[in-house]
N, C-alpha and C. Protein backbone atom coordinates (compact mmCIF):
# COMPACT_ATOMS: atom_id res chain seq x y z
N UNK A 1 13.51 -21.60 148.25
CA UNK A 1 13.93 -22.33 149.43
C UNK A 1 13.45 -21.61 150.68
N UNK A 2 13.31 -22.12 151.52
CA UNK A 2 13.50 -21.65 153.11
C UNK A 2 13.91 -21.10 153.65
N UNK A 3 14.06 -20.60 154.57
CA UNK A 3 14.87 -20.35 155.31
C UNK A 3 15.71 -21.65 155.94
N UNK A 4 15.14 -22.49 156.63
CA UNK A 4 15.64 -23.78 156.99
C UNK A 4 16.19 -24.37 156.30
N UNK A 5 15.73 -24.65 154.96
CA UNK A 5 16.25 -24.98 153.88
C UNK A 5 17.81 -24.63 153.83
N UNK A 6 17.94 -23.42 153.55
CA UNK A 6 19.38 -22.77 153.08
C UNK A 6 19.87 -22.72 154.45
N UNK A 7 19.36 -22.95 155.23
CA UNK A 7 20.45 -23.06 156.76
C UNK A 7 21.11 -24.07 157.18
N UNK A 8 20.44 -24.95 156.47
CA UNK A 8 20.90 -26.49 156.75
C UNK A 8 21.93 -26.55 155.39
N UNK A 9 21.35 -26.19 154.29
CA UNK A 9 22.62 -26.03 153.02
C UNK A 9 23.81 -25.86 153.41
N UNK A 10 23.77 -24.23 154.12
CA UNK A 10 25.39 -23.45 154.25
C UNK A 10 25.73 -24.17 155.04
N UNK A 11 25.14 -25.12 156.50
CA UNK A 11 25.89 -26.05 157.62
C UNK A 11 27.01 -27.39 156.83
N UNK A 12 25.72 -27.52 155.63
CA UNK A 12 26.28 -28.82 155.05
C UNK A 12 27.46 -28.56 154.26
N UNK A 13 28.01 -27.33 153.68
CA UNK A 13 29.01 -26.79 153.11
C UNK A 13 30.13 -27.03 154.18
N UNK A 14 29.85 -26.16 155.37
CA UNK A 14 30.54 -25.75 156.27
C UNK A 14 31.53 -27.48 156.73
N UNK A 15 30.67 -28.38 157.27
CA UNK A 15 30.98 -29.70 157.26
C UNK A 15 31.98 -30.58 156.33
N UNK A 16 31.66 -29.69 154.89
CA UNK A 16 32.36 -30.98 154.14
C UNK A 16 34.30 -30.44 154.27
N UNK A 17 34.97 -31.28 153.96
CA UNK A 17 36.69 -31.01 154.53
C UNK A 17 36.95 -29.78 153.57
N UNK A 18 38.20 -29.27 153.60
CA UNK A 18 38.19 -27.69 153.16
C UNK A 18 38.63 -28.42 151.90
N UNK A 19 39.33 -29.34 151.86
CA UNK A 19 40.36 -30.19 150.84
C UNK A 19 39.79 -30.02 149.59
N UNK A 20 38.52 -30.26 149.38
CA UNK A 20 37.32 -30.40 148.53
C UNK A 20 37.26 -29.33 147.62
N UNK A 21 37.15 -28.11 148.42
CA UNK A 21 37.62 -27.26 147.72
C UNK A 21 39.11 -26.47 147.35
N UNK A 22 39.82 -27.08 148.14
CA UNK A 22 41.05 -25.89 147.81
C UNK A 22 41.71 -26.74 146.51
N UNK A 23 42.25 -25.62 146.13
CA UNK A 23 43.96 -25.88 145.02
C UNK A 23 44.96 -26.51 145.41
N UNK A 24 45.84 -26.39 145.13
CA UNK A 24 47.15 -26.76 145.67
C UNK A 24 47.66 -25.53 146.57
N UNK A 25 48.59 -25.86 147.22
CA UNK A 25 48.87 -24.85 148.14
C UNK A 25 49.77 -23.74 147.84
N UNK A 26 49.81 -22.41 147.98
CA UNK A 26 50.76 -21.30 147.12
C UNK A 26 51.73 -21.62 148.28
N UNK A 27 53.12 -21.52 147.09
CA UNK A 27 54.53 -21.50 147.97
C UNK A 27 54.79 -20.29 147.79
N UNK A 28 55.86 -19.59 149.31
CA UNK A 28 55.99 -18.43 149.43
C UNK A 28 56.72 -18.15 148.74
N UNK A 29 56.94 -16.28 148.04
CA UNK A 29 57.79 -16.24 147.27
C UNK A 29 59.34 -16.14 147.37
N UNK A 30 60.13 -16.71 146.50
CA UNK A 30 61.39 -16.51 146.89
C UNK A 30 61.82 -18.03 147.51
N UNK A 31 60.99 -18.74 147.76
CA UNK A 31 61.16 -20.48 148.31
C UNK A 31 62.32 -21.52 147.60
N UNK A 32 63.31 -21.65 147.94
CA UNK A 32 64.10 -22.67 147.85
C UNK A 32 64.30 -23.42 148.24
N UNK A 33 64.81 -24.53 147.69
CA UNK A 33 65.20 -26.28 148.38
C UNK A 33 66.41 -26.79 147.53
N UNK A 34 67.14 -26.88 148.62
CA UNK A 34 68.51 -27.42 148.39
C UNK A 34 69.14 -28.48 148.90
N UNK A 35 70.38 -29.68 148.22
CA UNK A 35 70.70 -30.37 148.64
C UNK A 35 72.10 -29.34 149.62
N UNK A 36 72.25 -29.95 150.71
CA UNK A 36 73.59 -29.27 151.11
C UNK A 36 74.39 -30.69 151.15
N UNK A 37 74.19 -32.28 151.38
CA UNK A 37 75.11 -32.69 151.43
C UNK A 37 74.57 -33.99 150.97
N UNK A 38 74.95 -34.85 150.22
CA UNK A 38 76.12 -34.91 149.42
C UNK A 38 76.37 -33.79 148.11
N UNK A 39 77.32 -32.94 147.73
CA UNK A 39 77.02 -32.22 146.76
C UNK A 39 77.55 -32.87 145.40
N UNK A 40 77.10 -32.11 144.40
CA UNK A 40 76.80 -32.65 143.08
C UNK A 40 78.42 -33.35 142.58
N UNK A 41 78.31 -34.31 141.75
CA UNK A 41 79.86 -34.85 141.33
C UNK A 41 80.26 -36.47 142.68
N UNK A 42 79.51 -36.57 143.84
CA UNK A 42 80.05 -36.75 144.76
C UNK A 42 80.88 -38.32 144.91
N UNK A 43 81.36 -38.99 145.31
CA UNK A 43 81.73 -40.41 145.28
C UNK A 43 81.04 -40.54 147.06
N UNK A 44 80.59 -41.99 146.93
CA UNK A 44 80.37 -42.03 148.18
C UNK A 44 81.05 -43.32 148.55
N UNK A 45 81.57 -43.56 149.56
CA UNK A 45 82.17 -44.71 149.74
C UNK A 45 81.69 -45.59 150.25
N UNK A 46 80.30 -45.53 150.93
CA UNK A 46 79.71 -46.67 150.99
C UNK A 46 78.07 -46.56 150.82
N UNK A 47 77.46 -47.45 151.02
CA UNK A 47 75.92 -47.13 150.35
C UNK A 47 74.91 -46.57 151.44
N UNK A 48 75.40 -46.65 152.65
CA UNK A 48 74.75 -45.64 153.69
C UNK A 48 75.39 -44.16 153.68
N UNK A 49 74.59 -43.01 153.59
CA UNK A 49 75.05 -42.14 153.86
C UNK A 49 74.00 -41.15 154.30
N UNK A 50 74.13 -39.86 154.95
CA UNK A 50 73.27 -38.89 155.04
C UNK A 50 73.04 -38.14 154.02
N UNK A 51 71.28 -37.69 153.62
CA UNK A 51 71.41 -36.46 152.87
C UNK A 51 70.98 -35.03 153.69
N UNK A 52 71.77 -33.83 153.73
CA UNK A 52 70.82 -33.08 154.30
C UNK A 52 70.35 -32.04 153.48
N UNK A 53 69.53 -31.72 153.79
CA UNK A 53 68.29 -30.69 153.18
C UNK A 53 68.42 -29.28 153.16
N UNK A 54 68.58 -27.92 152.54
CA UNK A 54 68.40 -27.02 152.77
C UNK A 54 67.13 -26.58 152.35
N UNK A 55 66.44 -25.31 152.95
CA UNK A 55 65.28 -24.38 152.68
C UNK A 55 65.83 -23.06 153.02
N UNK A 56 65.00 -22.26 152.02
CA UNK A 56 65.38 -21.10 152.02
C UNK A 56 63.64 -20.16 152.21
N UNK A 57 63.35 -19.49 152.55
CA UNK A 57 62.20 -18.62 152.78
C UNK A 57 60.64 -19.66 152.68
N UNK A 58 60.86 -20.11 153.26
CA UNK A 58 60.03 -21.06 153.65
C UNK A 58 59.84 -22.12 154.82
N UNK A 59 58.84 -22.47 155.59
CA UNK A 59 59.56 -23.01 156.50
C UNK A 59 59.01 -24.71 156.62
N UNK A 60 59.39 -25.37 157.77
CA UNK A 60 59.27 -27.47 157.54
C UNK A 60 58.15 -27.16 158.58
N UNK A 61 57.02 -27.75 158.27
CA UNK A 61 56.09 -28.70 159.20
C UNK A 61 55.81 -29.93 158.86
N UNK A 62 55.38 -30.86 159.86
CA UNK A 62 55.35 -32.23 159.57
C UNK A 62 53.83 -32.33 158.80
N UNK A 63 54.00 -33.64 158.08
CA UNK A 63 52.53 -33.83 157.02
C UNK A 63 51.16 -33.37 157.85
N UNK A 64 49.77 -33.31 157.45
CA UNK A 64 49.03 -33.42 158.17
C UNK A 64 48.43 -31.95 158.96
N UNK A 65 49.31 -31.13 158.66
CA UNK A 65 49.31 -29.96 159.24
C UNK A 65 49.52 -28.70 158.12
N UNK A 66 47.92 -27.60 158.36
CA UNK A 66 48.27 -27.13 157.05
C UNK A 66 48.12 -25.75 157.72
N UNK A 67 49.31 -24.99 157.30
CA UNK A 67 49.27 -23.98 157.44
C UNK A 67 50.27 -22.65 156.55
N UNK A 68 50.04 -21.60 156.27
CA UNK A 68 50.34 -21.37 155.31
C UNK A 68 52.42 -21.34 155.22
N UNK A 69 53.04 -21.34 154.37
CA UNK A 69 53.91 -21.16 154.06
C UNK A 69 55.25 -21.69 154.57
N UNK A 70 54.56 -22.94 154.77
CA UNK A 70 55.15 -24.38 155.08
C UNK A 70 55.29 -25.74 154.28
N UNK A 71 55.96 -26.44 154.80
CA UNK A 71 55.71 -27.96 154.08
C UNK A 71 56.96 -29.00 154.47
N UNK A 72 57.15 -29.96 153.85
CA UNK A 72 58.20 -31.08 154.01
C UNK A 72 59.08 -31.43 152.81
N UNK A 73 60.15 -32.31 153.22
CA UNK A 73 60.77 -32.50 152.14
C UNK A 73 60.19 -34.04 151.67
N UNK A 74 60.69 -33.92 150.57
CA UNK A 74 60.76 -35.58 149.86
C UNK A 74 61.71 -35.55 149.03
N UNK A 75 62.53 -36.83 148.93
CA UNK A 75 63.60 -37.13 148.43
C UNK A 75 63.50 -37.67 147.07
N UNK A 76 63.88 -37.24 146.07
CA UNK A 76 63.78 -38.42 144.31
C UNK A 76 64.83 -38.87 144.41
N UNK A 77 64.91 -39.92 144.10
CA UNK A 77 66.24 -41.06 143.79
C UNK A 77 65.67 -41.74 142.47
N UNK A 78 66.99 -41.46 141.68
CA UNK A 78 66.63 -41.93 140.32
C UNK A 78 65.33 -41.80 139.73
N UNK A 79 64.90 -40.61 139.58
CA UNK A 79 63.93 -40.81 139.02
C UNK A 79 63.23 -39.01 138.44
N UNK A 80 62.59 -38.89 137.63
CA UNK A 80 62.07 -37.37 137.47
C UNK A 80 60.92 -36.78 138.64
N UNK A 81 60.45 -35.59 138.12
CA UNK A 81 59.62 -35.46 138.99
C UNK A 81 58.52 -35.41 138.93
N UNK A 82 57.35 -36.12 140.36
CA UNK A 82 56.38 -36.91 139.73
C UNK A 82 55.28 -35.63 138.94
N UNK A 83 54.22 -35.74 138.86
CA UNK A 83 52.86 -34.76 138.55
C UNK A 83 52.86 -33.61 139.38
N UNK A 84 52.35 -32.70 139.35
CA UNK A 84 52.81 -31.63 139.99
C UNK A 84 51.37 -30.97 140.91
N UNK A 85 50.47 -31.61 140.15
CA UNK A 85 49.26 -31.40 140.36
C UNK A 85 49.26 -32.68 141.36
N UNK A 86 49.43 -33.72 142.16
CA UNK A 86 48.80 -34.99 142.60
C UNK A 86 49.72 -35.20 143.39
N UNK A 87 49.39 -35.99 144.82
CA UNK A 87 50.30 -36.40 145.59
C UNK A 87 51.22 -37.01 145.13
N UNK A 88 52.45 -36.43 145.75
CA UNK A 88 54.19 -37.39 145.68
C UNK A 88 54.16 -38.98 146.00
N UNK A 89 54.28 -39.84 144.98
CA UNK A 89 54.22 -40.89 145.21
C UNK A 89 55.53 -41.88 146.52
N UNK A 90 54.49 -42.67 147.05
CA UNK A 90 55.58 -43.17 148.51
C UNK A 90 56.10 -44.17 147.97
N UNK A 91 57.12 -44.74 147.62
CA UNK A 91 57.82 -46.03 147.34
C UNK A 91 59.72 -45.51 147.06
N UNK A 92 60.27 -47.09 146.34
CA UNK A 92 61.62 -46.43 146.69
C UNK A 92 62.59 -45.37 146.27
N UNK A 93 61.65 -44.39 145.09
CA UNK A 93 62.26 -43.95 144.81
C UNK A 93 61.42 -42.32 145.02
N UNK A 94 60.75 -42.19 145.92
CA UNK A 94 60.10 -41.20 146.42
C UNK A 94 60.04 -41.36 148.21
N UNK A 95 60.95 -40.68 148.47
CA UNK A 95 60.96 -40.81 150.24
C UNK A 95 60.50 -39.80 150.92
N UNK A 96 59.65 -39.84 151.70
CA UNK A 96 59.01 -38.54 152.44
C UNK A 96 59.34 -38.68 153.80
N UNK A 97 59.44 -37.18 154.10
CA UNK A 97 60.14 -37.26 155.33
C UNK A 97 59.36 -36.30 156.03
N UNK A 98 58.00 -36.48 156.46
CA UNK A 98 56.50 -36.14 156.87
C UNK A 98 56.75 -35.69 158.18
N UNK A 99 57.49 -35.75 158.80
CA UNK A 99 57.74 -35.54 160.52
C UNK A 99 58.55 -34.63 160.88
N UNK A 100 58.97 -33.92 159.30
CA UNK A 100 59.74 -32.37 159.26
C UNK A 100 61.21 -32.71 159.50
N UNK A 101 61.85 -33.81 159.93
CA UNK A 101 63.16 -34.19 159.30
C UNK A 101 63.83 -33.33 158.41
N UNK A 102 65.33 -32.75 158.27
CA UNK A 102 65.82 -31.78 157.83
C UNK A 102 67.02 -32.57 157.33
N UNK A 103 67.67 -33.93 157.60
CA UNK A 103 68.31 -34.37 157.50
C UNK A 103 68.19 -36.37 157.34
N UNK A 104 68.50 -37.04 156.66
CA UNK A 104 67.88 -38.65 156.23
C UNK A 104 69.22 -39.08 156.18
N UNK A 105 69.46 -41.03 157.40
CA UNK A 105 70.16 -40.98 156.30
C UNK A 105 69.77 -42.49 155.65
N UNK A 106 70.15 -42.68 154.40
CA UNK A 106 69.70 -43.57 153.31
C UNK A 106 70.51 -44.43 152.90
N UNK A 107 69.96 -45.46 151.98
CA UNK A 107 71.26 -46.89 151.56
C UNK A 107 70.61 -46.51 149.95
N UNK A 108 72.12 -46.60 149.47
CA UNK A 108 71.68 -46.69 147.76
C UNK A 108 72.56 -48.11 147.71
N UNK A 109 72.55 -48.95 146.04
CA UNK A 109 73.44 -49.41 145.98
C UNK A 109 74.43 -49.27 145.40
N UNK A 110 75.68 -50.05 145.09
CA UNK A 110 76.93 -49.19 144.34
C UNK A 110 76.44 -49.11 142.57
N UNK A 111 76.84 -47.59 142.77
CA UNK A 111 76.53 -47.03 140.86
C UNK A 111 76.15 -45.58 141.19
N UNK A 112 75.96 -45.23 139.98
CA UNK A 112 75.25 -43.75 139.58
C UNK A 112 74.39 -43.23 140.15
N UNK A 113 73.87 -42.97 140.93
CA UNK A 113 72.31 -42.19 141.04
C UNK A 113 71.83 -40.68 141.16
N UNK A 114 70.77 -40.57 140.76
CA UNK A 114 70.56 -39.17 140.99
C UNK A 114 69.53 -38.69 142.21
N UNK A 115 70.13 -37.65 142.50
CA UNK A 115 68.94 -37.56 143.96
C UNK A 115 68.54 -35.63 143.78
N UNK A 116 67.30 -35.55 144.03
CA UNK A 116 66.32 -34.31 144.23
C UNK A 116 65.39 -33.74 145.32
N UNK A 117 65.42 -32.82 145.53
CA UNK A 117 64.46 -32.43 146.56
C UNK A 117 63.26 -31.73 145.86
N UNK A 118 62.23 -32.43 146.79
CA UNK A 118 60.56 -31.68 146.53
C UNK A 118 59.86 -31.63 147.54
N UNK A 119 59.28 -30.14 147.09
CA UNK A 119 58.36 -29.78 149.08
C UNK A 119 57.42 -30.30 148.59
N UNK A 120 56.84 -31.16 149.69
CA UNK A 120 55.04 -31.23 149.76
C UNK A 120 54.63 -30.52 150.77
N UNK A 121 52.60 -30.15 150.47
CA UNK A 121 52.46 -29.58 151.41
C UNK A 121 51.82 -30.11 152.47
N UNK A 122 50.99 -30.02 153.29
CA UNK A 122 50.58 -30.88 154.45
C UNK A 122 49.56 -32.32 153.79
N UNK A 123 49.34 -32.66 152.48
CA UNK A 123 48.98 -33.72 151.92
C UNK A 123 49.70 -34.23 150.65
N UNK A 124 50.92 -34.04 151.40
CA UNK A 124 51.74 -34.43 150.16
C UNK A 124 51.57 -33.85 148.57
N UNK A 125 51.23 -32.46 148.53
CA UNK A 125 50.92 -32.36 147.14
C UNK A 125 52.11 -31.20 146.57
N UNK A 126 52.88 -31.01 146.12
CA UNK A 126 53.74 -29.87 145.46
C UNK A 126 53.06 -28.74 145.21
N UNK A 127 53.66 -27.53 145.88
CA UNK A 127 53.13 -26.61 146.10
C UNK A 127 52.72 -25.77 144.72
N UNK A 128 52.29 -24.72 144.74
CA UNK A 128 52.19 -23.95 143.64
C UNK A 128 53.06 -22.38 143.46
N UNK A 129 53.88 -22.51 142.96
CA UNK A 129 54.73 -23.20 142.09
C UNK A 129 55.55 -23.55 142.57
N UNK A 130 55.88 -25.13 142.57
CA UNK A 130 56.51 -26.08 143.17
C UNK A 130 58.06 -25.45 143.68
N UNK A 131 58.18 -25.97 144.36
CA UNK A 131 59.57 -25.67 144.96
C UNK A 131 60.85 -27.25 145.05
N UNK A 132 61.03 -26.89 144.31
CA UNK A 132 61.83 -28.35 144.09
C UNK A 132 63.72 -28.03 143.71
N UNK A 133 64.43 -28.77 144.55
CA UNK A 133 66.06 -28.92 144.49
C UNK A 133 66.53 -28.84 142.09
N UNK A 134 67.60 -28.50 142.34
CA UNK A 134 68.55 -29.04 141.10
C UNK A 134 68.29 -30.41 141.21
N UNK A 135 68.46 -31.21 140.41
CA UNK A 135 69.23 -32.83 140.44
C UNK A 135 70.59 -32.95 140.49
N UNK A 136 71.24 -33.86 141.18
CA UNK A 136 72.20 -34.38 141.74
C UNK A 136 72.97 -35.66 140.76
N UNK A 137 73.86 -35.59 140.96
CA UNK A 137 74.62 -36.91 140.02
C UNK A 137 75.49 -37.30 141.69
N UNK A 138 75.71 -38.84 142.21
CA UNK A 138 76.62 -38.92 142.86
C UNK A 138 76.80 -40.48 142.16
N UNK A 139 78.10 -40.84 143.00
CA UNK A 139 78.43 -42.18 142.58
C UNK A 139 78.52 -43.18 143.92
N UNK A 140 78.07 -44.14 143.82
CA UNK A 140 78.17 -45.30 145.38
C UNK A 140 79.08 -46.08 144.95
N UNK A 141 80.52 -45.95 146.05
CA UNK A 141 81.31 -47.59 145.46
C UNK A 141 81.04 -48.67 145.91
């Protein structure tokens, strides 16, 4: 090759998004995510209520923004948790709360459900090694 050649190569590297190449994102160590409210067992008396969020050695930035040893929450309702490797899926039983929100509040309907917390990182992807809540049992009357 060239010189020109390989100069224009490394530019064209330089150009393509970092995304391309990176992994998933390392979560810091010691990282927790917790429900603080509603806690586990809970009755709720009506189908609106707040959930709020705890983190522990780690800190919230909104989606879109990547920097290290950060991320957002997302909410599971009824449901396990998705791939661990691949973005958190958006629908109703995966709620993201991308704008660094620390606190949601939500409508279930009356019954059982279970609810979880999972960090994504600035593209919605679960960190490595994921940092994700207990599951929750509450009841809606």
């Amino acid at each position: 090759m060239q010189r020109r050649e390989i100069l224009l190569a490394v530019a064209a590297t330089m150009l393509v998004p970092r995304l391309a190449f990176a992994g998933r994102t390392p979560s810091p160590p010691g990282a927790e995510v917790y429900i603080i409210w509603p806690p586990d067992g809970a009755t709720i008396p009506t189908g609106k209520f707040w959930v709020r969020m705890g983190l522990r050695n780690m800190g919230i930035c909104p989606k879109g923004i990547n920097r290290p040893n950060v991320g957002h929450h997302h909410v599971l309702i009824d449901t396990d948790l998705p791939p661990l490797d691949q973005p958190i899926p958006s629908d109703r039983n995966h709620l993201h709360f991308g704008a660094g929100e620390t606190e949601a509040r939500i409508e279930l309907p009356p019954g059982k459900h279970t609810l979880q917390l999972l960090m994504g990182d600035y593209n919605h992807v679960p960190h490595d090694p994921p940092v994700y809540s207990k599951k929750i049992t509450i009841t809606v009357k």
